[in-house]
Protein backbone atom coordinates (compact mmCIF):
# COMPACT_ATOMS: atom_id res chain seq x y z
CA UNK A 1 177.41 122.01 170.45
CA UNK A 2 179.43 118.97 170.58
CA UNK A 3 180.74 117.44 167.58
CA UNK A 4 182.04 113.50 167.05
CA UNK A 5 184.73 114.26 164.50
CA UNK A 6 188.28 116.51 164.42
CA UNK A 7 187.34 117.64 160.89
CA UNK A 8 184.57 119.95 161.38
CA UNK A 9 185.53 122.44 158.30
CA UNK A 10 188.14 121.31 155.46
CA UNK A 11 189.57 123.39 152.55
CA UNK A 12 192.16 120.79 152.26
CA UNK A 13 192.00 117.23 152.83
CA UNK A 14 195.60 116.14 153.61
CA UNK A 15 195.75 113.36 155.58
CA UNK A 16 199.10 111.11 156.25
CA UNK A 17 199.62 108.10 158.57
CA UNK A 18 201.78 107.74 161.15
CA UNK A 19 202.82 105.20 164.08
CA UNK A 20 202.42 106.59 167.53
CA UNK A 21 205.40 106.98 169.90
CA UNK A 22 203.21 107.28 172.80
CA UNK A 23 199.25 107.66 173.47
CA UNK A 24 197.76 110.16 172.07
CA UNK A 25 194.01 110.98 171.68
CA UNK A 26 192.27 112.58 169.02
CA UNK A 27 191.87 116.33 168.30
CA UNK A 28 195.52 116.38 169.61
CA UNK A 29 197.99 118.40 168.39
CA UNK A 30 201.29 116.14 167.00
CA UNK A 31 204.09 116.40 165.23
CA UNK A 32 206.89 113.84 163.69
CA UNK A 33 209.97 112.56 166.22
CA UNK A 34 213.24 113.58 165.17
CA UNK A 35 213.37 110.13 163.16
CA UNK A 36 210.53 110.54 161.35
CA UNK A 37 209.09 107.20 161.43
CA UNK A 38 206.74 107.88 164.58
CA UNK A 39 204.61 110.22 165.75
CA UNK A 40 204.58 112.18 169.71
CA UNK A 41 202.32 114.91 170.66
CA UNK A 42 203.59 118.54 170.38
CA UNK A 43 206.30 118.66 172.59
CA UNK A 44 207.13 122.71 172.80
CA UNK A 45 204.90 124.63 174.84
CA UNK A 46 204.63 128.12 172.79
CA UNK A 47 206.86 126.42 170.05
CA UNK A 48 206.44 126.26 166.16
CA UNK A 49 204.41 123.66 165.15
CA UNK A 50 202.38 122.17 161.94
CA UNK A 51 199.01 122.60 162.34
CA UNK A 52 198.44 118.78 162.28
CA UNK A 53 195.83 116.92 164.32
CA UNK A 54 195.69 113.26 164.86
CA UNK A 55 192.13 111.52 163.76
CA UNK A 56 189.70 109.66 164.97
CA UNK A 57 190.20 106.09 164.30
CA UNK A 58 186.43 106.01 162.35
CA UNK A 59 187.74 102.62 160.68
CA UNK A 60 187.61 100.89 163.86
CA UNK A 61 184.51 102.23 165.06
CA UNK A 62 186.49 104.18 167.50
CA UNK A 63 185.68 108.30 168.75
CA UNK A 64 187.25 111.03 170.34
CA UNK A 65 187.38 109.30 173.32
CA UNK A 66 189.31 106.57 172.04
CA UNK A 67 193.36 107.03 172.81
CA UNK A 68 195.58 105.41 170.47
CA UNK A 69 198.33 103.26 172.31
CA UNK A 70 201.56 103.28 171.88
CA UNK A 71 202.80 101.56 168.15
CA UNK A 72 199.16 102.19 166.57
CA UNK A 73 198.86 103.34 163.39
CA UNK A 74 197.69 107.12 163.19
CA UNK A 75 195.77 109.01 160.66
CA UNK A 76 197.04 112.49 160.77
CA UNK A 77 195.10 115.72 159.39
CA UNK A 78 197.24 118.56 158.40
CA UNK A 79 195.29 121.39 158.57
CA UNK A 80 195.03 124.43 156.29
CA UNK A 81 194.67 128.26 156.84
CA UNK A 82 190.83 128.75 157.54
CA UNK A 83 190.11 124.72 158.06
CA UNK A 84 188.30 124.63 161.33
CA UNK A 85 189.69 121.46 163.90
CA UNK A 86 187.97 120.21 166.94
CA UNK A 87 190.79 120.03 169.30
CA UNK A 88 192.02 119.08 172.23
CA UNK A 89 192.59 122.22 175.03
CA UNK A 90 194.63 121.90 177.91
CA UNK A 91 193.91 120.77 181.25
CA UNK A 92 192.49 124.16 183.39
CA UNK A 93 192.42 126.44 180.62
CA UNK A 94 190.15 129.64 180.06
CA UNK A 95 190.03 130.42 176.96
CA UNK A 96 187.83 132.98 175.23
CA UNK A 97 186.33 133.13 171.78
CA UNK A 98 188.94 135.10 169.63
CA UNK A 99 191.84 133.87 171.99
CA UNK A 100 194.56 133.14 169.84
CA UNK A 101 195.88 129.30 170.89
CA UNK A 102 199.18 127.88 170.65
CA UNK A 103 200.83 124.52 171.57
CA UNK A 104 201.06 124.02 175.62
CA UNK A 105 203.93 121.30 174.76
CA UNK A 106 201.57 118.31 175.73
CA UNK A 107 199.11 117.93 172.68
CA UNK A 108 196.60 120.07 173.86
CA UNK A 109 196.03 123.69 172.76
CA UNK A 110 196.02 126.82 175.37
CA UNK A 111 195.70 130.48 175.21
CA UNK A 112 198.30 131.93 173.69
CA UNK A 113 200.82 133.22 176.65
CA UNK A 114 202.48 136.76 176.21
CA UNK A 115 205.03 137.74 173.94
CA UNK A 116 207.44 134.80 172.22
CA UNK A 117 210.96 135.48 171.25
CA UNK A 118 213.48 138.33 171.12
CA UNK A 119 213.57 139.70 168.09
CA UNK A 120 216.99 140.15 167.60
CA UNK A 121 217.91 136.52 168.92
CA UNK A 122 214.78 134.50 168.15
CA UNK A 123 212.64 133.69 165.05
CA UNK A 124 209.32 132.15 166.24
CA UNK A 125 206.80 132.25 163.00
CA UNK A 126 204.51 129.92 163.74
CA UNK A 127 203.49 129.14 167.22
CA UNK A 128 200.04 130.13 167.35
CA UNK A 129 197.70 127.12 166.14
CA UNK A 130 194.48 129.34 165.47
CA UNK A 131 191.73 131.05 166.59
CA UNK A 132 189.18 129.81 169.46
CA UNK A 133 185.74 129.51 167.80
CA UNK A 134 184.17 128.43 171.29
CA UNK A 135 184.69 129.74 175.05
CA UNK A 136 185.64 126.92 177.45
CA UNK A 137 186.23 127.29 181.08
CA UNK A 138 188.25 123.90 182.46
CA UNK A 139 189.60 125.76 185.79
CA UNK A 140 186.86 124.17 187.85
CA UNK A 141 186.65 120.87 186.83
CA UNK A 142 188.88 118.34 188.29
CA UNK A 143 191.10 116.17 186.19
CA UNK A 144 190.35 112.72 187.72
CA UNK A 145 186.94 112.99 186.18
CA UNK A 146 186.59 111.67 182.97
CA UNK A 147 183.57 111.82 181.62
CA UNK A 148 183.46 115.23 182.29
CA UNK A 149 186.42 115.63 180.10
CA UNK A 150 185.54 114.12 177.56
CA UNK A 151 183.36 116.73 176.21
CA UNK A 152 184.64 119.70 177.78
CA UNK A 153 188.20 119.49 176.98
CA UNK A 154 187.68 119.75 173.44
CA UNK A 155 186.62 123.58 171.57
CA UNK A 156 186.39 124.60 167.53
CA UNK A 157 189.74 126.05 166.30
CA UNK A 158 189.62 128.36 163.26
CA UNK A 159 193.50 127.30 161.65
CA UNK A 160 195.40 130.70 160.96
């Protein structure tokens, strides 16, 4: 089933506003620049991130199809342990329901890769996102079409 909002399950409603840095669509995974006046998508694949998902601009009439340019405002959802998120996957990814899903350093969510860290030198808490809630297969679809993206390249996430 495809949905027409990010927000498909909320315990908590915290939302925040942001200018972009760059385009980013909705269902995206983001985080605040080193500056923190603007916002860029996730920029460390694997990394620790906040679970926090840019909106759809509803105000403008606007869906998740809709990019935000570069120096739009942004409405930001910052999701909570057990909120559910329609987001964005990466481009040729196979994920499985119960794959756990981390950042793949572009915005978009993929299946989480092996082992993170060395114990004794790293400290990586929070790099996976959540849980897939959907299966989606995007290995055989090719990138230059569009409207087949558009619904395929987004899945449910259950926040962890």
């Amino acid at each position: 089933m495809a949905y027409n909002t990010v927000k498909i399950k909320k315990y908590s409603d915290i939302i925040e506003e942001f200018t972009a840095a760059a385009a980013i669509y909705p269902g995206m995974l983001v985080e605040q620049t080193p500056t923190a006046t603007t916002l860029r998508l996730h920029a460390t694949a694997g990394g620790n991130a906040i679970p926090m998902f840019a909106l759809e601009d509803e105000l403008q009439g606007k869906g998740l199809g809709d990019q935000y340019a570069s120096g739009d405002k942004v409405q930001v959802w910052i999701a909570g342990r057990g909120d559910i998120v329609y987001a964005r996957i990466a481009d040729e990814a196979h994920i499985e329901i119960g794959d756990f899903l981390e950042s793949n350093g572009y915005g978009c969510l993929r299946e989480l890769v092996g082992a993170h860290g060395d114990s004794s030198t790293d400290v990586i808490t929070n790099h996976i996102i959540g849980i897939a809630l959907d299966h989606a297969d995007l290995s055989g679809l090719s990138t230059t079409d569009s409207s087949e993206r558009e619904t395929e390249q987004y899945i449910r996430v259950r926040i962890v």
